[in-house]
C-alpha atoms as a PDB file:
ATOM      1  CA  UNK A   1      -5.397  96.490 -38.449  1.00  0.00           C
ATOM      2  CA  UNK A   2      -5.285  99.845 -36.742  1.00  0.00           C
ATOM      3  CA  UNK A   3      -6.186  98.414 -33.422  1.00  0.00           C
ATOM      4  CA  UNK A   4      -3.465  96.168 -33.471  1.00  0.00           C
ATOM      5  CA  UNK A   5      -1.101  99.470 -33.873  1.00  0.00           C
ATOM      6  CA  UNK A   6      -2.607 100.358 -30.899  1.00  0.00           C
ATOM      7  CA  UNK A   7      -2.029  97.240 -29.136  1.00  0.00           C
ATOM      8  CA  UNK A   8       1.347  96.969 -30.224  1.00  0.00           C
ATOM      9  CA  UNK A   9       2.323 101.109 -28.963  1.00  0.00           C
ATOM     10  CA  UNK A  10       0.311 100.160 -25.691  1.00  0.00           C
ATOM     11  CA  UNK A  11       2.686  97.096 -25.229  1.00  0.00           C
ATOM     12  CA  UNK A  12       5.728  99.316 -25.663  1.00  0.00           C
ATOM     13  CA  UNK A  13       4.995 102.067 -23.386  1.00  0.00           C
ATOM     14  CA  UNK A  14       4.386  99.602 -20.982  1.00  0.00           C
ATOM     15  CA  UNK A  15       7.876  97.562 -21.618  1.00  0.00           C
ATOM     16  CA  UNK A  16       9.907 100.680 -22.008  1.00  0.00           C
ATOM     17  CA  UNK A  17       8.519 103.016 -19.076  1.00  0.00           C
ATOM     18  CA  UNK A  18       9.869 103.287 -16.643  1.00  0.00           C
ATOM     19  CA  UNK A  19       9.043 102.417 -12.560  1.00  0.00           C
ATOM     20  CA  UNK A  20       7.656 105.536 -11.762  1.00  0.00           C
ATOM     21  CA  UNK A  21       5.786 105.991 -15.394  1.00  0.00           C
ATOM     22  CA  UNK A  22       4.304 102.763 -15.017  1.00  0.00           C
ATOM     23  CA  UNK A  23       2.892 103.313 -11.347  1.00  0.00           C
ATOM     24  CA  UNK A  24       1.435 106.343 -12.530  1.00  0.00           C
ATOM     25  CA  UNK A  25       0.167 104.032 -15.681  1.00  0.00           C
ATOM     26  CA  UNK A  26      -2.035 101.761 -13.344  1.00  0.00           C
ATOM     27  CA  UNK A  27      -3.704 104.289 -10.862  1.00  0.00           C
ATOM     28  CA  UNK A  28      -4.622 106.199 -14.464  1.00  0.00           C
ATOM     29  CA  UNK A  29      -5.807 102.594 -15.911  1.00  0.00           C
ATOM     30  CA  UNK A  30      -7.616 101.775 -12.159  1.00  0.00           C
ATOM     31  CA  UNK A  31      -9.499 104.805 -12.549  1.00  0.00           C
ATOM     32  CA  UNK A  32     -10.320 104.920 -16.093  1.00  0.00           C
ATOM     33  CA  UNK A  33     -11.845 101.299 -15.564  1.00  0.00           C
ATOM     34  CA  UNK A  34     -13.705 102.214 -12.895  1.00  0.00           C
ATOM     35  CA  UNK A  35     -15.101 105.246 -14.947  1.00  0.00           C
ATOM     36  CA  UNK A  36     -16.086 102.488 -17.243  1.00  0.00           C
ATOM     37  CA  UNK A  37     -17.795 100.290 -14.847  1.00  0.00           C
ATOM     38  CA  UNK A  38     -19.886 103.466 -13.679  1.00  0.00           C
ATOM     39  CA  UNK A  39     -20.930 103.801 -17.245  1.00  0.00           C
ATOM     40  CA  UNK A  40     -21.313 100.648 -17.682  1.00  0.00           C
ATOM     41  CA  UNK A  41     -24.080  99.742 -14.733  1.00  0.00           C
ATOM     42  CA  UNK A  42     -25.663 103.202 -15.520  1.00  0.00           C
ATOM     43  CA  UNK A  43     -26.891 101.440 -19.190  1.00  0.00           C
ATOM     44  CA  UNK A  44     -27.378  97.985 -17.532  1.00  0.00           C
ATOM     45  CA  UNK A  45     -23.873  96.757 -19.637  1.00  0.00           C
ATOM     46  CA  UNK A  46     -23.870  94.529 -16.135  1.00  0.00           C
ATOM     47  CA  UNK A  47     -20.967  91.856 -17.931  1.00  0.00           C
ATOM     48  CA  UNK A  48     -19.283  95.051 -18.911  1.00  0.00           C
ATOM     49  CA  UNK A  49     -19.058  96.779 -15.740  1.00  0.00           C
ATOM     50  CA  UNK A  50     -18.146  92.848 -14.265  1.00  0.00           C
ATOM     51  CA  UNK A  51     -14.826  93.236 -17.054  1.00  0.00           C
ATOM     52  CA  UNK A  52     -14.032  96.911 -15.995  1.00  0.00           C
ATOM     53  CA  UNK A  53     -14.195  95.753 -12.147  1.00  0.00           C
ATOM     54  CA  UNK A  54     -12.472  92.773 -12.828  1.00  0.00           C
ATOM     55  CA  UNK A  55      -9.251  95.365 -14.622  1.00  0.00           C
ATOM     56  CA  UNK A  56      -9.484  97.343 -11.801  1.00  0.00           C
ATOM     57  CA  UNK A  57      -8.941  94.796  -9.206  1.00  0.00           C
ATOM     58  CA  UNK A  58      -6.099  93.195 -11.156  1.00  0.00           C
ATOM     59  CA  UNK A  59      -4.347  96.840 -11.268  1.00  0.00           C
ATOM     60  CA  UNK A  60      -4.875  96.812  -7.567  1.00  0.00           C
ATOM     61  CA  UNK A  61      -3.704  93.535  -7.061  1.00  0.00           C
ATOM     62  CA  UNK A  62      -0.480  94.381  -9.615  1.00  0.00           C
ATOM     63  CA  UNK A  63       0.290  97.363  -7.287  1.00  0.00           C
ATOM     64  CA  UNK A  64       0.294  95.635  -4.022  1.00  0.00           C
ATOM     65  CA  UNK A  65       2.381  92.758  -5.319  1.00  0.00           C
ATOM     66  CA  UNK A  66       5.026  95.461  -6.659  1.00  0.00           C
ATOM     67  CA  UNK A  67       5.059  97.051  -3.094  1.00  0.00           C
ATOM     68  CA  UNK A  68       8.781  96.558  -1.643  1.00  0.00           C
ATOM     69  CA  UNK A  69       8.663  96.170   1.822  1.00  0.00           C
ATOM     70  CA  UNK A  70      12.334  95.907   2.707  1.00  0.00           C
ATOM     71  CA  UNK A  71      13.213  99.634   0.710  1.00  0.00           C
ATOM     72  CA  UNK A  72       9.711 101.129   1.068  1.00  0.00           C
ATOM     73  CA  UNK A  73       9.499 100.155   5.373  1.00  0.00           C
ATOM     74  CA  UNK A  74       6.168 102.193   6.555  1.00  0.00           C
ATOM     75  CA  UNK A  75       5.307 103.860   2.949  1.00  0.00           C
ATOM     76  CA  UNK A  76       4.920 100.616   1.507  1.00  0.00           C
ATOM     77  CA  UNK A  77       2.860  99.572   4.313  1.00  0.00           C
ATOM     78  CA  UNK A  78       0.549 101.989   4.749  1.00  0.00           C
ATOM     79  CA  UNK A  79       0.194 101.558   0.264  1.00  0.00           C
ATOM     80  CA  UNK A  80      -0.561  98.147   1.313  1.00  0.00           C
ATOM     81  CA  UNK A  81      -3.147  99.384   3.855  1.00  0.00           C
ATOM     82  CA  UNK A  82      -4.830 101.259   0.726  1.00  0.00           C
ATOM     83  CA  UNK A  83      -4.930  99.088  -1.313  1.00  0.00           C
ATOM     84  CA  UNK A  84      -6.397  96.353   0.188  1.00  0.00           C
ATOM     85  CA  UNK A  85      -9.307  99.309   1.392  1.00  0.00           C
ATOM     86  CA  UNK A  86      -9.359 100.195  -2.134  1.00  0.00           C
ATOM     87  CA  UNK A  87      -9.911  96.306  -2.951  1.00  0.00           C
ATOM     88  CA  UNK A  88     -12.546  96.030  -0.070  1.00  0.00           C
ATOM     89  CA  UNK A  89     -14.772  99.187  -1.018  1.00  0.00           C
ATOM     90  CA  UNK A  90     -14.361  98.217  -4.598  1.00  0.00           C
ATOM     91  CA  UNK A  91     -15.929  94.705  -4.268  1.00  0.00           C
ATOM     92  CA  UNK A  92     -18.225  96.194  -1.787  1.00  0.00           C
ATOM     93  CA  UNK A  93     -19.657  98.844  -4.136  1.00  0.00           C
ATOM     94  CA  UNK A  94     -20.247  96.245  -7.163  1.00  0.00           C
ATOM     95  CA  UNK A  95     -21.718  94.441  -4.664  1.00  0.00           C
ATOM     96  CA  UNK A  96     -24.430  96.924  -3.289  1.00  0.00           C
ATOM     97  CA  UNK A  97     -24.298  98.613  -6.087  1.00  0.00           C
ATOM     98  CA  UNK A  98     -23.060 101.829  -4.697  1.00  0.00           C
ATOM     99  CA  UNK A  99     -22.046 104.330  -7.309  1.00  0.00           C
ATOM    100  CA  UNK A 100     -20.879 106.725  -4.653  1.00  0.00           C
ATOM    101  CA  UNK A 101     -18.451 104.024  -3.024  1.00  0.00           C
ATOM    102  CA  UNK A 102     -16.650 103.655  -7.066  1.00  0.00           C
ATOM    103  CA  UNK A 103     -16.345 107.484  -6.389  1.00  0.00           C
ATOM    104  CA  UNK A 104     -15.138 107.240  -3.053  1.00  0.00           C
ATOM    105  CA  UNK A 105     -12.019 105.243  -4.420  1.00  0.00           C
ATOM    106  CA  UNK A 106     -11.930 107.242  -7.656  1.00  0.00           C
ATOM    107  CA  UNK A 107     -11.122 109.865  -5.582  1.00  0.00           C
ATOM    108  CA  UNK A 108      -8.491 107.733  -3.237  1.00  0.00           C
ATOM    109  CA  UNK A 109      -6.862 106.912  -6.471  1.00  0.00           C
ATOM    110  CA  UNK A 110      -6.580 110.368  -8.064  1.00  0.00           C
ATOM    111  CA  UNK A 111      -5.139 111.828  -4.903  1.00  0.00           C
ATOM    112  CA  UNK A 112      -2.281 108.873  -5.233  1.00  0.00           C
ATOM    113  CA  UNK A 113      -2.157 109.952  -8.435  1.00  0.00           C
ATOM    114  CA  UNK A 114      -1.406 113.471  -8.269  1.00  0.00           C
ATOM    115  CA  UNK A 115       1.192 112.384  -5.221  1.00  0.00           C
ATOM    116  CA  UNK A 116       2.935 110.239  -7.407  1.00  0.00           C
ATOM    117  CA  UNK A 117       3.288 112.975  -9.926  1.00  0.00           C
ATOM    118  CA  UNK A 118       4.981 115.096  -7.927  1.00  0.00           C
ATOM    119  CA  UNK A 119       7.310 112.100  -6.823  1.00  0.00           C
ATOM    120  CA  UNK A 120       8.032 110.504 -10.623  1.00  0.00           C
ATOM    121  CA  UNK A 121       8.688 115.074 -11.845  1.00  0.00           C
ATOM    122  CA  UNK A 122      10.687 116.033  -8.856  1.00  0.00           C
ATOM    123  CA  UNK A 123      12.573 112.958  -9.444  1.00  0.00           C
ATOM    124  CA  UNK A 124      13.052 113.493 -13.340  1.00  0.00           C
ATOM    125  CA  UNK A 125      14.246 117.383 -12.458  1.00  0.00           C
ATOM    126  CA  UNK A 126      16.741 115.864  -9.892  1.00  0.00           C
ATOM    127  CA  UNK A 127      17.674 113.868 -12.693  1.00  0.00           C
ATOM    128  CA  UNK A 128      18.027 116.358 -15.476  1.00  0.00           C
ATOM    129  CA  UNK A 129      21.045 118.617 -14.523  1.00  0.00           C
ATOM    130  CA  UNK A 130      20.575 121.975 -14.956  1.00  0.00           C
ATOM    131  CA  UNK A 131      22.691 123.705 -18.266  1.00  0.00           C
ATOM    132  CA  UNK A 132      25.894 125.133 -17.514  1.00  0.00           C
ATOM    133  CA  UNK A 133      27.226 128.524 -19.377  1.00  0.00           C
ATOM    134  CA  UNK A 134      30.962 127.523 -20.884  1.00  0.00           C
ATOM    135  CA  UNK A 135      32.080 130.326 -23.266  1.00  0.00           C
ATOM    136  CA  UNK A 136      29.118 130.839 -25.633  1.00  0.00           C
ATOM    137  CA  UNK A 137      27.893 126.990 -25.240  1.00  0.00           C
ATOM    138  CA  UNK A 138      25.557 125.918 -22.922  1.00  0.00           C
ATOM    139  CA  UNK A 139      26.315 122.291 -21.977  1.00  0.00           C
ATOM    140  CA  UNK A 140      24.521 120.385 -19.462  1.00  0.00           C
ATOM    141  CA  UNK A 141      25.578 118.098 -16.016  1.00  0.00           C
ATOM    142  CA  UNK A 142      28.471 115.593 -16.382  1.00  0.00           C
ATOM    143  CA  UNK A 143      30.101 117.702 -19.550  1.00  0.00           C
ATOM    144  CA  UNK A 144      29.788 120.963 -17.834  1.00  0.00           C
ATOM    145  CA  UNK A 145      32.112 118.618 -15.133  1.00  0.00           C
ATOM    146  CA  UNK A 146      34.947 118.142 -17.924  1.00  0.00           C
ATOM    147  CA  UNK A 147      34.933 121.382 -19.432  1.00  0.00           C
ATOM    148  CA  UNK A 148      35.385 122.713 -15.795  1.00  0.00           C
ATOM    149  CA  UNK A 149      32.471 124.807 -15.346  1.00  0.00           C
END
């Protein structure tokens, strides 16, 4: 029963967020999976680790197919570029069984991460208008525009 709370408040965050939110939703999801799949291998969990690589590569593949060439030009691109690396040196690691190559692109993806941060806040602050002084009030963007502050 409580798990399917869960479920249910998962589902909605991921219907309600918005673009930005829900990029920054997968790279934390790619990396928490592949934290997994580290774990995983380390106690010989080999099907889990296969489940946690398998999430991971379906994020990827999710961000790459969201990737809008036309409005993004060379940004989306050069995503595409790391992505399909990230894809590559993911498959290759579980392969080989290089631990150090699920770091490599747990580290790739936390750097996205952190730049997409500062994309998704700046953009919320640009979006969230500063509060206005009128009289003794203080009212904020568009109404601070009809009360003539």
């Amino acid at each position: 029963m409580y798990s399917n709370g869960i479920g249910a408040y998962r589902k909605t965050a991921v219907t309600t967020a918005d673009p930005g939110r829900l990029i920054l939703m997968c790279y934390e999801g790619a990396i928490l999976q592949l934290k997994i799949a580290k774990t995983k291998y380390r106690e010989k969990d080999y099907e889990g680790k296969g489940k946690a690589v398998t999430k991971t590569m379906a994020i990827i593949d999710e961000l790459t197919c969201a990737l809008d060439f036309e409005k993004g030009g060379e940004i989306a691109r050069n995503l595409e570029a790391i992505y399909n690396y990230i894809t590559r040196r993911v498959l290759l690691a579980d392969v080989t069984r290089d631990l150090g190559g699920i770091d490599e692109v747990i580290g790739i993806l936390n750097d996205l991460l952190s730049a997409w941060k500062e994309i998704v806040e700046g953009q919320s602050q640009m979006l969230t208008p500063a509060p206005v002084q009128v009289g003794e009030k203080r009212v904020m963007g568009p109404v601070a525009h009809y009360l003539g502050a």
